[in-house]
C-alpha atoms as a PDB file:
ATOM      1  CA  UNK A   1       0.679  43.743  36.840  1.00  0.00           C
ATOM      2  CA  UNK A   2       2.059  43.649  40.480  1.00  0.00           C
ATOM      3  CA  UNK A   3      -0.174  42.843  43.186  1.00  0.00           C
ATOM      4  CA  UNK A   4       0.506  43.240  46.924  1.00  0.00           C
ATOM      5  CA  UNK A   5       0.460  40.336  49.439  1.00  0.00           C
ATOM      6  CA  UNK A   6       1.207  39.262  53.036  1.00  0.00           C
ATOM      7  CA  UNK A   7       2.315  36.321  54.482  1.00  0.00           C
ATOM      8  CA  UNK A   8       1.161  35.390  57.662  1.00  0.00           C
ATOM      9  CA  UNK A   9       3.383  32.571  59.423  1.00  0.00           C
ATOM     10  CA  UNK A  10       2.428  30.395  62.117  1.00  0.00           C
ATOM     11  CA  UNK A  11       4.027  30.552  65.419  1.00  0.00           C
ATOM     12  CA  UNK A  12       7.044  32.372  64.433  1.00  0.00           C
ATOM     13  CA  UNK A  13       8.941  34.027  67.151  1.00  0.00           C
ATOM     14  CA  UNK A  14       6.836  32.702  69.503  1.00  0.00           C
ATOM     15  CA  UNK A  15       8.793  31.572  72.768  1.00  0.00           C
ATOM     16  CA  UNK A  16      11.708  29.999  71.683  1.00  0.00           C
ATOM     17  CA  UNK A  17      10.640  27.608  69.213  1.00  0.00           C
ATOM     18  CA  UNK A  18      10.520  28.600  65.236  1.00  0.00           C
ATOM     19  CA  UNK A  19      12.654  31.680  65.737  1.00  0.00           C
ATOM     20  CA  UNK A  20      13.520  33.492  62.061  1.00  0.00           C
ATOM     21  CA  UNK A  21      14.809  36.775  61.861  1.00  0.00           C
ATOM     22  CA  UNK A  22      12.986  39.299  59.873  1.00  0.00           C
ATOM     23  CA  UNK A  23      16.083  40.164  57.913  1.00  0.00           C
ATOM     24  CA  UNK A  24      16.246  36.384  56.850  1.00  0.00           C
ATOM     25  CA  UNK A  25      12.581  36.139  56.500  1.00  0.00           C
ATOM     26  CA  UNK A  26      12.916  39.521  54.024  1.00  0.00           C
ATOM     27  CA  UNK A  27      15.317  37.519  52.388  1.00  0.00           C
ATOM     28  CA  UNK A  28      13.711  34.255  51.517  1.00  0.00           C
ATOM     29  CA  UNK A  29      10.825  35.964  50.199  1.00  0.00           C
ATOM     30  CA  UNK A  30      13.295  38.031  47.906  1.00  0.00           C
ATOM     31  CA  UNK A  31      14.715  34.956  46.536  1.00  0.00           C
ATOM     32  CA  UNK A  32      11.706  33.799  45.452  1.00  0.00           C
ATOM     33  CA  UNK A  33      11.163  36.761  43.408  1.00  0.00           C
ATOM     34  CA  UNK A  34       9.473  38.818  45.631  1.00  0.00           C
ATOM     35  CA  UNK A  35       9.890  42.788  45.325  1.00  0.00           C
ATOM     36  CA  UNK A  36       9.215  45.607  48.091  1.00  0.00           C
ATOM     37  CA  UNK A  37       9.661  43.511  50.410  1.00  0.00           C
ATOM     38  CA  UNK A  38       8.744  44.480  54.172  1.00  0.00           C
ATOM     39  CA  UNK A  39       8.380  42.970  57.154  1.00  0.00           C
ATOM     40  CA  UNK A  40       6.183  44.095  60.081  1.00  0.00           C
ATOM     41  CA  UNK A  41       7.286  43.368  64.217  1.00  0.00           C
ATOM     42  CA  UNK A  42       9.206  40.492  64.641  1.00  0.00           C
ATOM     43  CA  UNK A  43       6.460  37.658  64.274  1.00  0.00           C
ATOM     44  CA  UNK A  44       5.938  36.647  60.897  1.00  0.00           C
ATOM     45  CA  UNK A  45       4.008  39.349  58.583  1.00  0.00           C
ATOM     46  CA  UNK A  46       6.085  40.175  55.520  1.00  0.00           C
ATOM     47  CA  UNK A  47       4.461  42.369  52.878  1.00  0.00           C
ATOM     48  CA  UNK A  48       5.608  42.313  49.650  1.00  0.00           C
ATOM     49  CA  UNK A  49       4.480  42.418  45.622  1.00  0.00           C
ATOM     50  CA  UNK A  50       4.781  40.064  42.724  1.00  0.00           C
ATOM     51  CA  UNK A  51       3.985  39.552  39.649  1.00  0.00           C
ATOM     52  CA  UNK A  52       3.303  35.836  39.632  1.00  0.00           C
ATOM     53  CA  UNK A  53       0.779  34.079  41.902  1.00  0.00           C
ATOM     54  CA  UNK A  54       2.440  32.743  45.022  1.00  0.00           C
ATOM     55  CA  UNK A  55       1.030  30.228  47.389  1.00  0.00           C
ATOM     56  CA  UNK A  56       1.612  30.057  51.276  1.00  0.00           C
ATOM     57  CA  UNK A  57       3.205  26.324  50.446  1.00  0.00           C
ATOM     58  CA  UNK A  58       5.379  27.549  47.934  1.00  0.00           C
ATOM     59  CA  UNK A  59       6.503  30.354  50.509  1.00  0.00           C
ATOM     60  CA  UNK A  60       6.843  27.682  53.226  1.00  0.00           C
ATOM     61  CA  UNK A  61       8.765  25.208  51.412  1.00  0.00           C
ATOM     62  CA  UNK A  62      11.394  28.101  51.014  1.00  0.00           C
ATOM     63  CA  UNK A  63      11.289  29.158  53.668  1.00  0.00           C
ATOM     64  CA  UNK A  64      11.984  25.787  55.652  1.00  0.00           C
ATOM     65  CA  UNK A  65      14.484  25.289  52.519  1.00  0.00           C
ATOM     66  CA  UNK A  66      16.716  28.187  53.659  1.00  0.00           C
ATOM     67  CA  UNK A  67      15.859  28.605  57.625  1.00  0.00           C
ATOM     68  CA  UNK A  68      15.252  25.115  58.615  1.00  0.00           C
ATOM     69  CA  UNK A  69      12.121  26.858  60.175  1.00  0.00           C
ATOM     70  CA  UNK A  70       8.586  24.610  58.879  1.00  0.00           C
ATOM     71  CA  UNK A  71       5.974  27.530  59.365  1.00  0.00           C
ATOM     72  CA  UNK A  72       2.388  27.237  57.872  1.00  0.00           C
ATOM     73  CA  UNK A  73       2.111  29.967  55.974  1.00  0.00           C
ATOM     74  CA  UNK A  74      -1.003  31.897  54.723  1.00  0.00           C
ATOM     75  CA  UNK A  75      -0.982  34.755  51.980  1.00  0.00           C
ATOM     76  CA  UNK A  76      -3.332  37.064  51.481  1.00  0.00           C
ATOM     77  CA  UNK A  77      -3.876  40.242  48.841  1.00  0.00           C
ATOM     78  CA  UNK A  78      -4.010  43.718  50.226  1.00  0.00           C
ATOM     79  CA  UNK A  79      -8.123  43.452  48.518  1.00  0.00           C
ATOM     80  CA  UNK A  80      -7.927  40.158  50.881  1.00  0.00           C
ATOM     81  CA  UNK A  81      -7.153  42.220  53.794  1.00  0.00           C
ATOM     82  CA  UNK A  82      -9.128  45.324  52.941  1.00  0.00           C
ATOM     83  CA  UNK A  83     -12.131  42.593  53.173  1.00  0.00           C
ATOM     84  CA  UNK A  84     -11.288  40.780  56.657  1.00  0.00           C
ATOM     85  CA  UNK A  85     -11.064  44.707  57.750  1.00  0.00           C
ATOM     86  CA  UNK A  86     -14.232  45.686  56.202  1.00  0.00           C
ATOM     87  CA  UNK A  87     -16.233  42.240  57.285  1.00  0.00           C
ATOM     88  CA  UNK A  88     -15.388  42.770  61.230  1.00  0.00           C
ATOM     89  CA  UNK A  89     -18.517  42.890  63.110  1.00  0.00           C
ATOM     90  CA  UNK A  90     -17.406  42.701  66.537  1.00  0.00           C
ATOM     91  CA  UNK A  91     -15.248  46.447  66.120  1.00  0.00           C
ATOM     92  CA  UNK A  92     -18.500  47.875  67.678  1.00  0.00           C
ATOM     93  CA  UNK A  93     -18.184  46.263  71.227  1.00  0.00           C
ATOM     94  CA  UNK A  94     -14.280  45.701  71.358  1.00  0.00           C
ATOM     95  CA  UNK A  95     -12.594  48.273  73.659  1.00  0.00           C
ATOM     96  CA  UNK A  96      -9.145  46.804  73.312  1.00  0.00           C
ATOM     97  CA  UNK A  97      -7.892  45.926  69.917  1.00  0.00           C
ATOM     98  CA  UNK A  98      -4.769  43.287  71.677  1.00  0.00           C
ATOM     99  CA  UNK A  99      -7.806  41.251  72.745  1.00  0.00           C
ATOM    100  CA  UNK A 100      -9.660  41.368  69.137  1.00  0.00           C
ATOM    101  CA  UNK A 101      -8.290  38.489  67.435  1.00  0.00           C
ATOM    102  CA  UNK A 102      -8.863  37.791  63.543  1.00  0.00           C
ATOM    103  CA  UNK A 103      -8.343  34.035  62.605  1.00  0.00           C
ATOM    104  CA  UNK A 104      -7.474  33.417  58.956  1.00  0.00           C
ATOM    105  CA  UNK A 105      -7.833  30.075  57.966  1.00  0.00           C
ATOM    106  CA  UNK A 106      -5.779  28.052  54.909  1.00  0.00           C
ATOM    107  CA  UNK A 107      -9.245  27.814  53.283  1.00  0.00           C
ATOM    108  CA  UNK A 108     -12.789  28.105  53.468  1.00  0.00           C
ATOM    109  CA  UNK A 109     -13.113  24.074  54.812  1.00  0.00           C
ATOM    110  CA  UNK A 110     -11.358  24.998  57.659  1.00  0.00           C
ATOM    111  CA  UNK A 111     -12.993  28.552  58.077  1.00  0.00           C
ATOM    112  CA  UNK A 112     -17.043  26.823  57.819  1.00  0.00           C
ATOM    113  CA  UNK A 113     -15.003  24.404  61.079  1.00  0.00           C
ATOM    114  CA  UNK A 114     -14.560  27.669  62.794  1.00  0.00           C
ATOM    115  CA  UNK A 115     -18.048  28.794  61.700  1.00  0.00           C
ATOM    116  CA  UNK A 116     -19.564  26.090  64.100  1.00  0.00           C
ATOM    117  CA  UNK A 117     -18.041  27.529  66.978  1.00  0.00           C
ATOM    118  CA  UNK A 118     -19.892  30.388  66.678  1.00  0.00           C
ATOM    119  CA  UNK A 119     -23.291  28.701  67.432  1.00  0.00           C
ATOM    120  CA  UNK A 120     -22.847  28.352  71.641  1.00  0.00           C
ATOM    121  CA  UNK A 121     -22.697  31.110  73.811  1.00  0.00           C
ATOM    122  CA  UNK A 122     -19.283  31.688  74.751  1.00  0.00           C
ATOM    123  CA  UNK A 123     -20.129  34.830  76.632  1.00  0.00           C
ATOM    124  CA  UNK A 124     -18.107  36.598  77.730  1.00  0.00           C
ATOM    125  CA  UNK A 125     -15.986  35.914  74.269  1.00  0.00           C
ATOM    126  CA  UNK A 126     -17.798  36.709  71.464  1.00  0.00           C
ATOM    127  CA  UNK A 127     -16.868  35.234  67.673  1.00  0.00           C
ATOM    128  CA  UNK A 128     -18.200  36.073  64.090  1.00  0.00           C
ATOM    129  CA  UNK A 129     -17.147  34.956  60.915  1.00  0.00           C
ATOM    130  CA  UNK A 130     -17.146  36.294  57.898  1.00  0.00           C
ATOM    131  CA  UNK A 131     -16.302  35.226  54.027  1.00  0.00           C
ATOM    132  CA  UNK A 132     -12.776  34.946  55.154  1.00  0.00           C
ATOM    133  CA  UNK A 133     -11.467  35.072  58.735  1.00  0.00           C
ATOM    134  CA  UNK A 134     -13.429  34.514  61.767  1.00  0.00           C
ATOM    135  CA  UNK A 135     -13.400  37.145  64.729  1.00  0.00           C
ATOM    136  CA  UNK A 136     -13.169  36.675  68.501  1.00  0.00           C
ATOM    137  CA  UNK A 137     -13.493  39.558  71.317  1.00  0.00           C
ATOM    138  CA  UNK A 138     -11.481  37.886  74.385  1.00  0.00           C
ATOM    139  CA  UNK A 139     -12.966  40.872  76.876  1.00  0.00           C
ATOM    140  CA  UNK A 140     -10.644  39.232  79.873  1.00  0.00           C
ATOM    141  CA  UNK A 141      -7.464  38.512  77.103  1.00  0.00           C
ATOM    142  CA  UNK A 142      -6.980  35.183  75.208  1.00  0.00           C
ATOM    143  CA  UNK A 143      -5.469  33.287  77.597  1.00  0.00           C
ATOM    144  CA  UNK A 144      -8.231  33.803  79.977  1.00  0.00           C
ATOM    145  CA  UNK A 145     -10.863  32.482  77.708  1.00  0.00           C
ATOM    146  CA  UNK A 146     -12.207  29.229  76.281  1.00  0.00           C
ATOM    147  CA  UNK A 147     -12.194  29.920  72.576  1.00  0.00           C
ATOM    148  CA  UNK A 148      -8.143  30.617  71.766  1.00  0.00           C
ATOM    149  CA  UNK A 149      -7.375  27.225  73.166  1.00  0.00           C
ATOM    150  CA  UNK A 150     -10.931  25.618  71.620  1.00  0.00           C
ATOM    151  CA  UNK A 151     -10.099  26.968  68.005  1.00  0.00           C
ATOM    152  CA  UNK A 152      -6.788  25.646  67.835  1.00  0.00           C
ATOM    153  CA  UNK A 153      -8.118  22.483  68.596  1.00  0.00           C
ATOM    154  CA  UNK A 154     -10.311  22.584  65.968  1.00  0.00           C
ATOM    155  CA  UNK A 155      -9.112  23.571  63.276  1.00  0.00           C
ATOM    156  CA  UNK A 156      -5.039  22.619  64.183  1.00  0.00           C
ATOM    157  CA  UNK A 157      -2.605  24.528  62.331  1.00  0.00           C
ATOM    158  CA  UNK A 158      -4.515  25.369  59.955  1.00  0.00           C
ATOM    159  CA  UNK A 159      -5.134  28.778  61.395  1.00  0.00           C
ATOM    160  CA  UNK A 160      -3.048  31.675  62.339  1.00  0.00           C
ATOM    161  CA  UNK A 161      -4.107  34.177  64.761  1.00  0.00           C
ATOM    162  CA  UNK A 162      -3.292  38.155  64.629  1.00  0.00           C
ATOM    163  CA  UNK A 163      -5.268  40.923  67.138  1.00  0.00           C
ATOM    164  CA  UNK A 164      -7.110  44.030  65.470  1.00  0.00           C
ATOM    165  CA  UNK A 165      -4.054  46.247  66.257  1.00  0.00           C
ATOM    166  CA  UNK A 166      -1.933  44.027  64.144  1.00  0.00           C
ATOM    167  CA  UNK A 167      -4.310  43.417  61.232  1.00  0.00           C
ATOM    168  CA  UNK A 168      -4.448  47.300  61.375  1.00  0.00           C
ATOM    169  CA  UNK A 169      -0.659  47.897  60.608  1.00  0.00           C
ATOM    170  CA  UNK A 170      -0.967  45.315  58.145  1.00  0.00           C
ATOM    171  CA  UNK A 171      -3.034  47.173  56.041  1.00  0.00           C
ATOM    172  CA  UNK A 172      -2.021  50.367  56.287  1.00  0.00           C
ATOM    173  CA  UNK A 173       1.594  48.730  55.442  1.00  0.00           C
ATOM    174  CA  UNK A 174       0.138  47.169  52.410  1.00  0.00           C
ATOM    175  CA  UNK A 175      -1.408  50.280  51.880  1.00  0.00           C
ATOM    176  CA  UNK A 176       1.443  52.264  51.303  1.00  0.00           C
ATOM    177  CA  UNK A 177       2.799  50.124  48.752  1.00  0.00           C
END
């Protein structure tokens, strides 16, 4: 039985560093045997179903294989999705979904790291975490804030980072498959 998945990738088409174009990125995941493959914006979500389990490594190594682009790369089912979605406590008191930010972590070590961020007061930010992303309501916008910078240095690259309007296309894309 198929099962739909998205790849998240780290830093892609950020600045100018790690720049892959979606058409290439559409294709790598092809070659690995990937079907319905879609890709969403131009930062690193590709959607796509397989048959066979696939790991963000596995997706990595060809994609650094192919591009020359090393990406950390974290896949998640649509039901993983659907959960992050569903788990989101902070949708009640975030008025701009750009500055709602959903962290999903390699694994649930780095995810309980996150999880002791979220015992100070980092008001105005707020973060939650649930059983697999943590959330963070930037009020003033990341960059403004302590806890974009402050996550990244705990946890490394062993997050990626999307806001609420993205994680929202994502599953309505995965959705429609």
């Amino acid at each position: 039985m198929s099962r739909t998945h998205v790849a998240l990738l780290r830093g892609i088409n950020v600045g100018k560093a790690k720049r892959i174009a979606m058409s290439d990125l559409k294709r790598v995941v092809e070659s690995v045997g990937c079907t319905d493959v879609r890709t969403l914006l131009n930062s690193g979500n590709v959607a796509f179903t397989t048959r066979r389990k696939i790991s963000g490594d596995s997706l990595r190594k060809a994609i650094l294989a192919d591009t020359g682009v090393d990406a950390r790369t974290i896949v998640l089912t649509a039901s993983d999705v659907d959960t992050i979605m569903r788990e989101n406590p902070l949708t009640g008191i975030a008025t701009d979904p750009t500055r709602l930010v959903v962290y999903v972590p390699v694994d649930g070590v780095h995810l309980a790291k996150m999880a002791e961020l979220q015992a100070r007061d980092w008001s105005p930010e707020v973060m939650a975490v649930g059983s697999r992303a943590a959330y963070v309501w930037s009020p003033d916008g990341l960059l403004n804030g302590q806890l974009f910078e402050l996550v990244g240095k705990h946890v490394k690259d062993a997050v990626t980072a999307r806001n609420w309007a993205t994680m929202t296309k994502l599953q309505a894309l995965l959705a429609s498959t």
